[in-house]
Each structure stands twice: as structure tokens, then as C-alpha cells.
Protein backbone atom coordinates (compact mmCIF):
# COMPACT_ATOMS: atom_id res chain seq x y z
CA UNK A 1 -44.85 -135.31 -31.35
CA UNK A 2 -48.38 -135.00 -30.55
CA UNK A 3 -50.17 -131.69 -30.67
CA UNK A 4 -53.82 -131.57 -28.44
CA UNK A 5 -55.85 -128.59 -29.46
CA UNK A 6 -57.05 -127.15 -25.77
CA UNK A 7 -58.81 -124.07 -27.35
CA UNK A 8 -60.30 -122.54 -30.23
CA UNK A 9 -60.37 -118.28 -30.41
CA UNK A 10 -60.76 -115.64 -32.86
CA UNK A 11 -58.39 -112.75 -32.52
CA UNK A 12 -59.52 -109.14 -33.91
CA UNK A 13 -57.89 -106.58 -34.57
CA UNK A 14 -57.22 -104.31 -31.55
CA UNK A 15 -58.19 -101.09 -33.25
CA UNK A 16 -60.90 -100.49 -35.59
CA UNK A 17 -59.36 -101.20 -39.45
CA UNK A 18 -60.67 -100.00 -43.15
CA UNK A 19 -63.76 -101.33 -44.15
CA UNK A 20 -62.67 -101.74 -47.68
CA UNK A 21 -61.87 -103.78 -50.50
CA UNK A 22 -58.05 -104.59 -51.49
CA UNK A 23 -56.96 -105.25 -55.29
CA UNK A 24 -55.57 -108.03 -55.39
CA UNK A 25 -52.66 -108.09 -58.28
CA UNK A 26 -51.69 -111.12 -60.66
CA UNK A 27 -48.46 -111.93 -58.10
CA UNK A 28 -50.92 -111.55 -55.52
CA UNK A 29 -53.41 -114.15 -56.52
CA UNK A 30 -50.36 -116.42 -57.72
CA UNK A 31 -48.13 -116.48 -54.36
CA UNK A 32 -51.70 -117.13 -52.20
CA UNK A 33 -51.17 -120.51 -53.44
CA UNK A 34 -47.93 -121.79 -52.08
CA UNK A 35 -48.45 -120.62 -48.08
CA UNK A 36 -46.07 -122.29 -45.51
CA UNK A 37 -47.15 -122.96 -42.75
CA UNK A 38 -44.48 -122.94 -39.65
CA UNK A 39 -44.36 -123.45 -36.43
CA UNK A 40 -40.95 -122.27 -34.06
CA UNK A 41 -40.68 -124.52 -31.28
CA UNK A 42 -38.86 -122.70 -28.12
CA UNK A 43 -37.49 -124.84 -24.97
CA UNK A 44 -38.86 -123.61 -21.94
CA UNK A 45 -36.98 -121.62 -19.83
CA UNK A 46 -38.79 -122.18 -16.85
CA UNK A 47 -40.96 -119.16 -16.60
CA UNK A 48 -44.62 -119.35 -15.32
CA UNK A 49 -45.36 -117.35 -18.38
CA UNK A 50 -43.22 -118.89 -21.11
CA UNK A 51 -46.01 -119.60 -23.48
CA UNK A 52 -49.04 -117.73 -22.02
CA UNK A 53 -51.84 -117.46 -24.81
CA UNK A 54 -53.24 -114.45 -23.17
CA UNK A 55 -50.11 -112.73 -24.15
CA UNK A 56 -50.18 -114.13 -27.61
CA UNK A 57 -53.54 -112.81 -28.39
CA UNK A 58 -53.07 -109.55 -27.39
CA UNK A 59 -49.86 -109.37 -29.12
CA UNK A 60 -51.69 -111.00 -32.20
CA UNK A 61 -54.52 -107.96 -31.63
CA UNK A 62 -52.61 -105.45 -31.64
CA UNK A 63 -50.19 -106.26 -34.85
CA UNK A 64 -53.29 -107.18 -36.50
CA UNK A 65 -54.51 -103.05 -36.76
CA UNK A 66 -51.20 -101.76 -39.27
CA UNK A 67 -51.49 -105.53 -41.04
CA UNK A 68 -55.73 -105.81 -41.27
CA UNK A 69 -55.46 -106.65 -44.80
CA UNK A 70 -53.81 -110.46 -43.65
CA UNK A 71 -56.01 -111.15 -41.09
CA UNK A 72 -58.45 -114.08 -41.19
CA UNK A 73 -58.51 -117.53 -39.27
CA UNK A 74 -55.75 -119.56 -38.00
């Protein structure tokens, strides 16, 4: 499979969030270590939207105000 990177974006939250710091605790600091990173791979379905990126970023935005603490660059 080859993957071609078309665009690069940051995504912010849709909402202003907390401008604050988060304690981090011990598990915290010890799980940040072993990230997965995965990718779900769909079949299209033929729609002239099936993977529009406009969509994803606003989607992204707007999940991004309750979850502010995990957002950061992709």
C-alpha cells in the first residue's frame, strides 16, 4: 500500500476550551508511552462524499471542545 500525504492542517477545537494546566498522574505519564497508532480502512461505497476531509475536520473540531485535554498534532 502506498499512502501520499496531499495535505497538512491543524484542527482546533470548535469552541473555546480551559486555559489550564492538567495533573498528570503516575498511570498517566506511564501509559503515554505505549500509544497505538491505527488506522480503519473502509471500502468505498461509491458516494461522492465517502471520505471528504472537510467533514472530518469539522467532526474532529467539534469532539475536540468536551476532549481539549487530548488534543495536539496528528
Amino acid at each position: 500500500m502506498e499512502i501520499t500525504i496531499k495535505e497538512s492542517t491543524i484542527v482546533r477545537p470548535a469552541e473555546g476550551t480551559p486555559k489550564r494546566s492538567l495533573w498528570n498522574s503516575n498511570l498517566d505519564i506511564v501509559m503515554a508511552k505505549y500509544h497505538l497508532p491505527t488506522i480503519y480502512n473502509y471500502k468505498p461505497n461509491g458516494s461522492s462524499d465517502f471520505f471528504d476531509t472537510g467533514r472530518l475536520k469539522v467532526a474532529l473540531s467539534k469532539i475536540l471542545v468536551p476532549f481539549y485535554p487530548i488534543a495536539g498534532r496528528l
